[in-house]
Protein backbone atom coordinates (compact mmCIF):
# COMPACT_ATOMS: atom_id res chain seq x y z
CA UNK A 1 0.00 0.00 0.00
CA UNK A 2 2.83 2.70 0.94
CA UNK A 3 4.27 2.16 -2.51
CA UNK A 4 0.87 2.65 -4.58
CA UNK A 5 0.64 5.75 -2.45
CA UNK A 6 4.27 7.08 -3.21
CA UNK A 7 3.10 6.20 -7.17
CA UNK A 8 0.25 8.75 -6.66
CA UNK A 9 2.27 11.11 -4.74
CA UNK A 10 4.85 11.27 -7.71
CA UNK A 11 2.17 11.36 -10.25
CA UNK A 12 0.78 14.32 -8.66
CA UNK A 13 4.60 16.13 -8.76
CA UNK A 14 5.17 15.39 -12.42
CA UNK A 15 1.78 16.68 -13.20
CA UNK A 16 2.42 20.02 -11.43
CA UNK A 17 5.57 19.68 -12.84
CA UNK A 18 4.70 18.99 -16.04
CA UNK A 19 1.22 21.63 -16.21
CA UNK A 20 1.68 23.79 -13.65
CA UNK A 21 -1.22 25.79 -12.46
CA UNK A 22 -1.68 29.64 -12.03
CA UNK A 23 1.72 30.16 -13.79
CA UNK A 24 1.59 33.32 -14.78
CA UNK A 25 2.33 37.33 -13.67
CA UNK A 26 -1.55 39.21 -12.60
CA UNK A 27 -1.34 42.57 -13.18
CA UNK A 28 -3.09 43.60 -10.53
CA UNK A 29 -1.04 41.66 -7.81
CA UNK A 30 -0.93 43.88 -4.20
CA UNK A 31 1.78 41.77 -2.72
CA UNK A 32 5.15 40.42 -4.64
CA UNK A 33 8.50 38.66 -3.62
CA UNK A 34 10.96 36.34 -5.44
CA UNK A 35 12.81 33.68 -4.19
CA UNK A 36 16.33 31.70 -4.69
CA UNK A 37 17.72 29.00 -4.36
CA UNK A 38 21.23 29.39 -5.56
CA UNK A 39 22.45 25.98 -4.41
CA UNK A 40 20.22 24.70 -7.27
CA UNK A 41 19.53 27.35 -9.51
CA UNK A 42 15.35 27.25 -8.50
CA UNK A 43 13.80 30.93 -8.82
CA UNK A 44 10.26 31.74 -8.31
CA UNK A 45 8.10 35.63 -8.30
CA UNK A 46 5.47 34.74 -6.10
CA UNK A 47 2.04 37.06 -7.10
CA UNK A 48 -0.82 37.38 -4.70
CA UNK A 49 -3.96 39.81 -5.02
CA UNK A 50 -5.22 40.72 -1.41
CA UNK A 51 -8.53 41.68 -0.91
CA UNK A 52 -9.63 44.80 1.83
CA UNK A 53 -10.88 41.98 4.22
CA UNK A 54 -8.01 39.48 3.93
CA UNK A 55 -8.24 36.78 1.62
CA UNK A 56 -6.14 35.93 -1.04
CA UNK A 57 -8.29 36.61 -4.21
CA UNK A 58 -5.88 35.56 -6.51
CA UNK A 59 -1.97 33.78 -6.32
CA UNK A 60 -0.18 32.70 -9.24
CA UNK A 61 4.21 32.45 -9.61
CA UNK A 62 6.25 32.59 -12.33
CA UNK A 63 10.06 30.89 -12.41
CA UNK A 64 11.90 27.94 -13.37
CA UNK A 65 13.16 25.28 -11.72
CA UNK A 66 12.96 21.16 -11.18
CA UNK A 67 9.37 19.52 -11.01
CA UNK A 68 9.47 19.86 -7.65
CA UNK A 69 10.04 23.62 -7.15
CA UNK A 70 7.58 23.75 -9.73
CA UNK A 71 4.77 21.40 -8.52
CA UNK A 72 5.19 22.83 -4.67
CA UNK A 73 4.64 26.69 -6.43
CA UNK A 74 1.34 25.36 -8.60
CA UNK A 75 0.23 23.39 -5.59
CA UNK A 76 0.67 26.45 -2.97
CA UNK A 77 -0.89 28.99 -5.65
CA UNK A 78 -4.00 26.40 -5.32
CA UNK A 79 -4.46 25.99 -1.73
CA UNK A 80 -4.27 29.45 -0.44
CA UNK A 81 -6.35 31.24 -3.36
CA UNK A 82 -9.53 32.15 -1.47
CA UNK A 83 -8.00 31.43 2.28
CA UNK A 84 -7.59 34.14 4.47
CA UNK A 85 -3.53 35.37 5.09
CA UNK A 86 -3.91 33.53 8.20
CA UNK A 87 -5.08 30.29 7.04
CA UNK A 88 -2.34 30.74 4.23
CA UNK A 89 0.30 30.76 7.34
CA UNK A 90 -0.96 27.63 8.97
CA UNK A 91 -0.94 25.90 5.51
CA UNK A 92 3.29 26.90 5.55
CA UNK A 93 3.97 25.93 8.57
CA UNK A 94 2.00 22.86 7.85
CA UNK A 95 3.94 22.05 4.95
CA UNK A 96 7.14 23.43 5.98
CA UNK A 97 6.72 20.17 9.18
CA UNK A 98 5.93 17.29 6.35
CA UNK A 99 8.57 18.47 4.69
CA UNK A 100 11.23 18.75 7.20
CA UNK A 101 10.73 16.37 10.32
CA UNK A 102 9.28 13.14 10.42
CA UNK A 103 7.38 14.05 13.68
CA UNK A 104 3.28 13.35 12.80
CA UNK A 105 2.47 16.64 11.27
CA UNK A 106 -1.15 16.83 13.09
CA UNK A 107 -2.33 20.22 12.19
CA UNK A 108 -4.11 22.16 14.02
CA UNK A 109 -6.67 25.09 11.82
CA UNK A 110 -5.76 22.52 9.24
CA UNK A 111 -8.47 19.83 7.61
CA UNK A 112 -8.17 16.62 6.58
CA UNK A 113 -8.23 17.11 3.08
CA UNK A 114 -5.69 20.06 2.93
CA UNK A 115 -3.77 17.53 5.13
CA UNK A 116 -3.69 14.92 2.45
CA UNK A 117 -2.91 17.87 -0.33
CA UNK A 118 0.22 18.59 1.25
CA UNK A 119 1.39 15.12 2.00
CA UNK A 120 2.01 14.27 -1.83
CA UNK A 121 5.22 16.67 -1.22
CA UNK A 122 6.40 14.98 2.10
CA UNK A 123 8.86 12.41 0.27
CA UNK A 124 11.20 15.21 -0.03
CA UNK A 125 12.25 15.12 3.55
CA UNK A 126 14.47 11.99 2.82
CA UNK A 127 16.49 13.97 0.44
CA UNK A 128 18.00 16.98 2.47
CA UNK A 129 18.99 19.11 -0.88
CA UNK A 130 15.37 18.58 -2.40
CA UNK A 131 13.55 20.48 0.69
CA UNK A 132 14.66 23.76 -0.49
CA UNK A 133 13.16 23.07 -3.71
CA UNK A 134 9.66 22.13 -2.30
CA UNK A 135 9.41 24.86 0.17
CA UNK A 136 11.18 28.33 -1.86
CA UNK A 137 7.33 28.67 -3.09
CA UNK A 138 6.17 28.78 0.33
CA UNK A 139 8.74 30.82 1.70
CA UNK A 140 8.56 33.51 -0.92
CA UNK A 141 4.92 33.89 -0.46
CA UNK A 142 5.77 34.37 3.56
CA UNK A 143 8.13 37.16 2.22
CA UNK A 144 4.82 38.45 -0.09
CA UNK A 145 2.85 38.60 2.35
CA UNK A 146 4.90 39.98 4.75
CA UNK A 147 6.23 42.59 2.24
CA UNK A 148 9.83 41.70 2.65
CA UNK A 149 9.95 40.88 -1.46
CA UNK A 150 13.03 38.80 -1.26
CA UNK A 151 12.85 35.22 -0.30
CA UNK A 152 16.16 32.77 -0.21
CA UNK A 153 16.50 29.46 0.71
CA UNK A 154 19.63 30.14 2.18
C-alpha cells in the first residue's frame, strides 16, 4: 500500500511539474516577492492579489526550476487562493513540518483534506537538498505577504 501511495504522490509532482497551475504574472497583484535557491539554480516571483478583508483573491508564480520547485509553487498557488492570510500561514507551517521532520504533522486550523494535499510533497524530507526546492514557493509567499519581497532558501 505505501508504494501505490508514493506512485500517486509522484504522479501528482510530475503533473504540477509537467502543467503547472496559475503560472503566470496578474497585473493587478498587491503583494510580490521572489525567491532563490542558488544551491540549485530554483527561482520563483510569487504574485498574490489581497482583498480589503483578507483573503487571497488571486496567487499565481512565475520561475523555473525542477518539477518539484515547480509542482510545490502550482500546488501552494491552489491551496491558499480564497483562504484568508492567516489560514495561508498555517498551511506553511504545515507544509514546511511534512517536509522537514518526520514528527506526525497533526495540524491544528488545518483539515483533513488540505492535510492529504500537502502530503504528496512529504517524500522530499528523505532527500535533504530537495527540501529547499519544495518549500522556496512557500517561503517567498511568507516574504509576499509579509512585504519583505526577497525570499532565499539560504
Amino acid at each position: 500500500m505505501r508504494e501505490e501511495l508514493r506512485d500517486l504522490y509522484q504522479e501528482v509532482i510530475l503533473d504540477h511539474g509537467r502543467t503547472p497551475r496559475n503560472h503566470r504574472h496578474p497585473a493587478d497583484a498587491t503583494h510580490e516577492a521572489r525567491g532563490d535557491n542558488p544551491m540549485c539554480g530554483d527561482r520563483v516571483a510569487v504574485y498574490l492579489k489581497l482583498s480589503p478583508d483578507g483573503r487571497i483573491e488571486d496567487a499565481a508564480f512565475e520561475g523555473r526550476g525542477c518539477a518539484i520547485s515547480q509542482a510545490s509553487a502550482s500546488l501552494m498557488t491552489e491551496m491558499v487562493h480564497g483562504r484568508t492570510v492567516a489560514e495561508a500561514k498555517v498551511l506553511f507551517e504545515h507544509f514546511h513540518r511534512i517536509c522537514t521532520s518526520d514528527e506526525p504533522a497533526a495540524g491544528a486550523g488545518i483539515d483533513a483534506e488540505d492535510a492529504e494535499r500537502l502530503e504528496v510533497m512529504s517524500g522530499v524530507r528523505q532527500f535533504p537538498m530537495r527540501v529547499k526546492c519544495a518549500t522556496l514557493a512557500w517561503h517567498t509567499m511568507n516574504s509576499a505577504l509579509a512585504g519583505d519581497g526577497r525570499a532565499s532558501t539560504e
